[in-house]
C-alpha atoms as a PDB file:
ATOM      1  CA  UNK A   1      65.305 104.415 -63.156  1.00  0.00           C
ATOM      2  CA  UNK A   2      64.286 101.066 -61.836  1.00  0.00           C
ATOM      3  CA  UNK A   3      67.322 100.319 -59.964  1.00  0.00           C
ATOM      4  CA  UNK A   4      66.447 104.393 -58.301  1.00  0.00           C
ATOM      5  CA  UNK A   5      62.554 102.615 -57.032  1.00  0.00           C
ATOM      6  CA  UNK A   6      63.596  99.674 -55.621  1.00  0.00           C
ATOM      7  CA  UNK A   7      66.517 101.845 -53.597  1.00  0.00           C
ATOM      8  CA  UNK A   8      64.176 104.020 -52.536  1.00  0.00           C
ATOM      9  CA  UNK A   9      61.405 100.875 -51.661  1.00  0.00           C
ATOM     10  CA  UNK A  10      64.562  99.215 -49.627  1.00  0.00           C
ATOM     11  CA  UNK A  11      65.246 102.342 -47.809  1.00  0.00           C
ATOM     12  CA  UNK A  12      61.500 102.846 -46.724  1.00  0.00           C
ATOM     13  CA  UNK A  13      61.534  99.548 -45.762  1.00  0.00           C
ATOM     14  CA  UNK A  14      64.507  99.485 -43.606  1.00  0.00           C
ATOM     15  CA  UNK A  15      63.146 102.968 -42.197  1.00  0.00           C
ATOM     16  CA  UNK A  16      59.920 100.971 -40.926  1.00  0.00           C
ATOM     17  CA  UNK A  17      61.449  97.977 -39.500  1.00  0.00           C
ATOM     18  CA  UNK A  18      64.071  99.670 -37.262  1.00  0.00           C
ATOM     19  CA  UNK A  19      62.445 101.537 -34.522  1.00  0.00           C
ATOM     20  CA  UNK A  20      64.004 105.228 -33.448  1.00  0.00           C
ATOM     21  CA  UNK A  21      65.350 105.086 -30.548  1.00  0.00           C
ATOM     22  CA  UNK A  22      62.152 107.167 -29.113  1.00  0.00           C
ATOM     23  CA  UNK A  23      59.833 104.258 -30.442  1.00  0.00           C
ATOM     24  CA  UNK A  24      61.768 101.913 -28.950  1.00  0.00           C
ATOM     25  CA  UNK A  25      60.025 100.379 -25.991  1.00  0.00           C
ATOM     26  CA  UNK A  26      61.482  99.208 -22.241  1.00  0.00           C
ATOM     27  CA  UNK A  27      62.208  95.688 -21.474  1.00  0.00           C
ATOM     28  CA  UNK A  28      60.033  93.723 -20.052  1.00  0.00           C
ATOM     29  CA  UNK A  29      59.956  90.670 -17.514  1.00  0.00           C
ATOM     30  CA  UNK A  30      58.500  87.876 -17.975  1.00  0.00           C
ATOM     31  CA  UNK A  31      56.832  85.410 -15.087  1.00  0.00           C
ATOM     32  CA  UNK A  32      58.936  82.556 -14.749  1.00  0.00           C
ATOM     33  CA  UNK A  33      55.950  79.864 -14.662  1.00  0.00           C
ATOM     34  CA  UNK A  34      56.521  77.154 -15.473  1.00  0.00           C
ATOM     35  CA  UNK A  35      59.015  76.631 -13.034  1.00  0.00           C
ATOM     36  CA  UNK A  36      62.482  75.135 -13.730  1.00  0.00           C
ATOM     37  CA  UNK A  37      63.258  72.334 -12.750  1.00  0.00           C
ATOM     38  CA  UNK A  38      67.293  71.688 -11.566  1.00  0.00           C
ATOM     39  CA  UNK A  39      69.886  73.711 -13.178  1.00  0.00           C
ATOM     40  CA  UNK A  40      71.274  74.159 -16.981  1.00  0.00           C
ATOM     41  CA  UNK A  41      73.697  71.070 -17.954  1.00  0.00           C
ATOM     42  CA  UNK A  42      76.315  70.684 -20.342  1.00  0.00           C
ATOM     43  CA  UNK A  43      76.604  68.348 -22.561  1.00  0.00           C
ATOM     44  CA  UNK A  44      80.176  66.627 -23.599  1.00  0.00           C
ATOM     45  CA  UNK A  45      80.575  69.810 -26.085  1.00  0.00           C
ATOM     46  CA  UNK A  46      80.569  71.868 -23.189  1.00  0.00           C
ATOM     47  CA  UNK A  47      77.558  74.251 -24.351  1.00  0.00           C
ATOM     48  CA  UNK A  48      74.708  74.550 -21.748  1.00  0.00           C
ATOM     49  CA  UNK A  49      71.308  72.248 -22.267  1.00  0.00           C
ATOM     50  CA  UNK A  50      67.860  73.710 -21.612  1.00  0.00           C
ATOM     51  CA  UNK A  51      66.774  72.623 -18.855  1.00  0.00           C
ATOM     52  CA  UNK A  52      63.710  70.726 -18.169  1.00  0.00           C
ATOM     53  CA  UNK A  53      60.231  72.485 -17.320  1.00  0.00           C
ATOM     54  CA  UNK A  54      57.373  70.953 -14.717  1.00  0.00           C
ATOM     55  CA  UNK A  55      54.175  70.585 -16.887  1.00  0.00           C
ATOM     56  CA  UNK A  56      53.078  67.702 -14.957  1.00  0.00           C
ATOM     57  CA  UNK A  57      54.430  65.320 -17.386  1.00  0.00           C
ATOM     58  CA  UNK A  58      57.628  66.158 -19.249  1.00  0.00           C
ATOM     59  CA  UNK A  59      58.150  67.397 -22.557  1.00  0.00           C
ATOM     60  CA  UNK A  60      61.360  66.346 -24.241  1.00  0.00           C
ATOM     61  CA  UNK A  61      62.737  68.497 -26.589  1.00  0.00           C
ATOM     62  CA  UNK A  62      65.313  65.829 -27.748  1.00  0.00           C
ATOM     63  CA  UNK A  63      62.906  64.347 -30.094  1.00  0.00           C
ATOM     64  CA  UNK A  64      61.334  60.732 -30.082  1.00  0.00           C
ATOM     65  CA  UNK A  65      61.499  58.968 -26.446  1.00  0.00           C
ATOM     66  CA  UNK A  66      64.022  56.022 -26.052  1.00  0.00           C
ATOM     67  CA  UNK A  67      62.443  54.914 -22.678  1.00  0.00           C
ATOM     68  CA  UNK A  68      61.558  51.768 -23.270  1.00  0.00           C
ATOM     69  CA  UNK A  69      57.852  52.582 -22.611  1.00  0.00           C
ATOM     70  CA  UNK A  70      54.297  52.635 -24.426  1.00  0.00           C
ATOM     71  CA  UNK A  71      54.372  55.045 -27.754  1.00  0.00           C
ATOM     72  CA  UNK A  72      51.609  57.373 -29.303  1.00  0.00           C
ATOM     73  CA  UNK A  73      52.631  59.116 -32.211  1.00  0.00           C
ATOM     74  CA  UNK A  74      51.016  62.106 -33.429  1.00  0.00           C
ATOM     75  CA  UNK A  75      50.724  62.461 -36.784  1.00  0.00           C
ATOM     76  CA  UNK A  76      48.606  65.662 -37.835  1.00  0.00           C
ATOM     77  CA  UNK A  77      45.257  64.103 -38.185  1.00  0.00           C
ATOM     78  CA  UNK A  78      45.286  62.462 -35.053  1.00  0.00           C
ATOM     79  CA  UNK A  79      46.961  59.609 -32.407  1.00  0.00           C
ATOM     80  CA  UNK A  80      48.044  56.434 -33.563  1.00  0.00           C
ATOM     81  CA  UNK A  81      46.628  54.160 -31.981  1.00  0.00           C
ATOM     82  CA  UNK A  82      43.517  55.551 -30.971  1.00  0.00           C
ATOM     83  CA  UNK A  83      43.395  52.693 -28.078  1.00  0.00           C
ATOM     84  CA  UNK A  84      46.607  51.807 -25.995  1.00  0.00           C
ATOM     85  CA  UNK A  85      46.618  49.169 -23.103  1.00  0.00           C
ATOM     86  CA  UNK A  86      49.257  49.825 -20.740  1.00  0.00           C
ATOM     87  CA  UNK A  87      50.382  48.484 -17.521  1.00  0.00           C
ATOM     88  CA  UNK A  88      50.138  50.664 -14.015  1.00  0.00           C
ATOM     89  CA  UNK A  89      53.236  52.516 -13.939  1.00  0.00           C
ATOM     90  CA  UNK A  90      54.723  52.678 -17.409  1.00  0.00           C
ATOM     91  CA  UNK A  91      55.530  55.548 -19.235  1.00  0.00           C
ATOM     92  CA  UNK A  92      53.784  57.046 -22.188  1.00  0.00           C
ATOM     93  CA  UNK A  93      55.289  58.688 -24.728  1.00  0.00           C
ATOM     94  CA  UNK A  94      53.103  61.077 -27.007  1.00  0.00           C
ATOM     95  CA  UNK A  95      55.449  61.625 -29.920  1.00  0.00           C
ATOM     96  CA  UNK A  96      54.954  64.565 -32.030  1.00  0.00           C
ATOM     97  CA  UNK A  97      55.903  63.303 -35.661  1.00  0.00           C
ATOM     98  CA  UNK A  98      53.534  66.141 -37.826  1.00  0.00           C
ATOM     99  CA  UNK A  99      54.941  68.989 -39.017  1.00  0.00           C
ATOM    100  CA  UNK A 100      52.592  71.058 -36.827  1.00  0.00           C
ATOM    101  CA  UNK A 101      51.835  71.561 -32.834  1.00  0.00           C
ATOM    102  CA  UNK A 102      49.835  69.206 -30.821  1.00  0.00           C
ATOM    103  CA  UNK A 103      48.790  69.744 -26.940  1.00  0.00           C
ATOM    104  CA  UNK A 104      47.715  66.263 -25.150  1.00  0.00           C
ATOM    105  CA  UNK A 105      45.495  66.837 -22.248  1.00  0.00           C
ATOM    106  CA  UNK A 106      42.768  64.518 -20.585  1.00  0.00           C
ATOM    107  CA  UNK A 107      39.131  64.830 -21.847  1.00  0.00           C
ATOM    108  CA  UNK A 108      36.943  66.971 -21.387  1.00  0.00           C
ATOM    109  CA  UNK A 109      37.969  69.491 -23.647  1.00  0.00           C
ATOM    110  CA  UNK A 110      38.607  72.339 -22.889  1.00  0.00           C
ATOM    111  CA  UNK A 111      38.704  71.875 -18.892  1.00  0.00           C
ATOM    112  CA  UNK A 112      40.830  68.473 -18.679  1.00  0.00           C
ATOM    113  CA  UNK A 113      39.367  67.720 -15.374  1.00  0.00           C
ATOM    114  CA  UNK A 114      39.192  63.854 -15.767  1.00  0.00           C
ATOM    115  CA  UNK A 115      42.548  63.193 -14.861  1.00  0.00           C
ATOM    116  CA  UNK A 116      44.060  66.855 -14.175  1.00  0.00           C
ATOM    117  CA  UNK A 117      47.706  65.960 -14.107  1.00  0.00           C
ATOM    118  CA  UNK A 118      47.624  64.150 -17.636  1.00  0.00           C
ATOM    119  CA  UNK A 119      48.161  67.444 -19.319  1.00  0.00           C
ATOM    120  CA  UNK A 120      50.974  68.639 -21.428  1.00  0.00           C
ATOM    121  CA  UNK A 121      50.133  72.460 -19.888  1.00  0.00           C
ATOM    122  CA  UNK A 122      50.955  73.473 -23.570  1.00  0.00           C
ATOM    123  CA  UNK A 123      51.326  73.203 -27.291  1.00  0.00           C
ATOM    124  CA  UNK A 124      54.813  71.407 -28.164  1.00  0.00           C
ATOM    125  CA  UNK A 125      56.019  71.172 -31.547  1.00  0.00           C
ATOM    126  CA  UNK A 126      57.434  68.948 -34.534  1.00  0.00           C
ATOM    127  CA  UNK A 127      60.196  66.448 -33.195  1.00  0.00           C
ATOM    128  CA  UNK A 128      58.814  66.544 -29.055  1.00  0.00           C
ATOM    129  CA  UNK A 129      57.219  64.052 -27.167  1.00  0.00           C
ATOM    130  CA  UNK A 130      55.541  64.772 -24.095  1.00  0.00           C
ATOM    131  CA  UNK A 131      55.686  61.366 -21.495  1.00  0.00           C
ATOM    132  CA  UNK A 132      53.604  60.607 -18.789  1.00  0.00           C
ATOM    133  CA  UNK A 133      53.197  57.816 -16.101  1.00  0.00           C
ATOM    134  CA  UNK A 134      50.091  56.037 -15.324  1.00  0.00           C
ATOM    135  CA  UNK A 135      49.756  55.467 -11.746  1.00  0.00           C
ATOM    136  CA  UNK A 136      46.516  54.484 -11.546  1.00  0.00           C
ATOM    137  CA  UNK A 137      43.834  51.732 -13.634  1.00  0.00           C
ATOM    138  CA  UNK A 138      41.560  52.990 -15.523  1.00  0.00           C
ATOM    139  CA  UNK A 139      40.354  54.190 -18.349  1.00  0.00           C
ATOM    140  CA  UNK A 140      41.830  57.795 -19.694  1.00  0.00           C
ATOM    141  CA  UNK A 141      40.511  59.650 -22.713  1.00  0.00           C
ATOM    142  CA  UNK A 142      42.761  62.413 -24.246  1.00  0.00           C
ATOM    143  CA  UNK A 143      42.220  64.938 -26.732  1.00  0.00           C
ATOM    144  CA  UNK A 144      44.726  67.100 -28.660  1.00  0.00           C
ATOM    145  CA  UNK A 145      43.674  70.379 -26.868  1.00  0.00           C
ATOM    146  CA  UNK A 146      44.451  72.369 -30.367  1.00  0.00           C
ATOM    147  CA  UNK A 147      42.159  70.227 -32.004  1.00  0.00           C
ATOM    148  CA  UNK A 148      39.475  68.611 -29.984  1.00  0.00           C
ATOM    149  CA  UNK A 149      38.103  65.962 -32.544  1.00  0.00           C
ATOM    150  CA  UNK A 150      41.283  64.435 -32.664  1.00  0.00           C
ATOM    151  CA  UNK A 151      41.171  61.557 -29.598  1.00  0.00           C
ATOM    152  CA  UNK A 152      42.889  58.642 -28.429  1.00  0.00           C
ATOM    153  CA  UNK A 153      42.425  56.543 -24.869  1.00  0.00           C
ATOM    154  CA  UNK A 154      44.768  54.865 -22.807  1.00  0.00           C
ATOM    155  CA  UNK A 155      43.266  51.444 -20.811  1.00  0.00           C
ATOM    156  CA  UNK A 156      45.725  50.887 -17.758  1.00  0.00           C
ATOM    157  CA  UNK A 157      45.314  47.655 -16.252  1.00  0.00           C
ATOM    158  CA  UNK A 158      46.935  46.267 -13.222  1.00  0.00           C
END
């Protein structure tokens, strides 16, 4: 009797999970933005690499940066540190290390007007860093758009 209900509970269920071919609904396109930059590569296993996306800053979806520039990990519960002093030109990495997603955009929240191009255009998850370069001196405060409490600032100098 019990192995008769949970047949009949599997079969309902598999009944409402696959559409019928009249439910069943056309494809749609989706907009291309953000645009792509260059094309696919391969790595040495021969299987094609996603390739990158312009956000304004790059979002690597390798995991943590090995460029050799300034580092801001994310942890969760905010950046670490809250204060980096950087030179005019060098990269900054924003590493994701939480197990959740974290969107680093300029202050103020939510228009990120200060400095419009220091903006991750989107949420990136567990193992991504976002980089971007400081062209300018100054002083930049950030937020983590999901999240606006949780703040950091980056002091350029010359």
């Amino acid at each position: 009797m019990a192995l008769a209900i949970i047949l009949i509970g599997v079969a309902s269920f598999m009944r409402k999970s696959a559409p019928l071919p009249s439910e069943q609904k056309e494809d749609v396109t989706l907009p291309t933005s953000p645009e792509v930059v260059g094309e696919p590569a391969v790595n040495e296993d021969g299987e094609e690499e996603t390739p990158m996306v312009e956000l304004g800053g790059v979002i690597d979806v390798g995991g943590p940066s090995s460029t050799g520039g300034a580092v801001v990990s994310y942890s969760g519960s905010g950046f670490s540190p809250a204060t980096k002093t950087v030179s005019v030109g060098t990269l900054v990495s924003f590493e994701n290390e939480s197990p959740k997603n974290v969107w680093v955009a300029s202050d103020p929240h939510p228009t990120h007007t200060d400095h419009g191009e220091f903006d991750a255009k989107r949420a990136y998850g567990p193992g991504e860093t976002y980089t971007f370069t400081f062209s300018e001196p100054g002083t930049y405060t950030y937020h983590n758009h999901l999240n606006a409490g949780e703040k950091g600032t980056i002091v350029v100098t010359q």
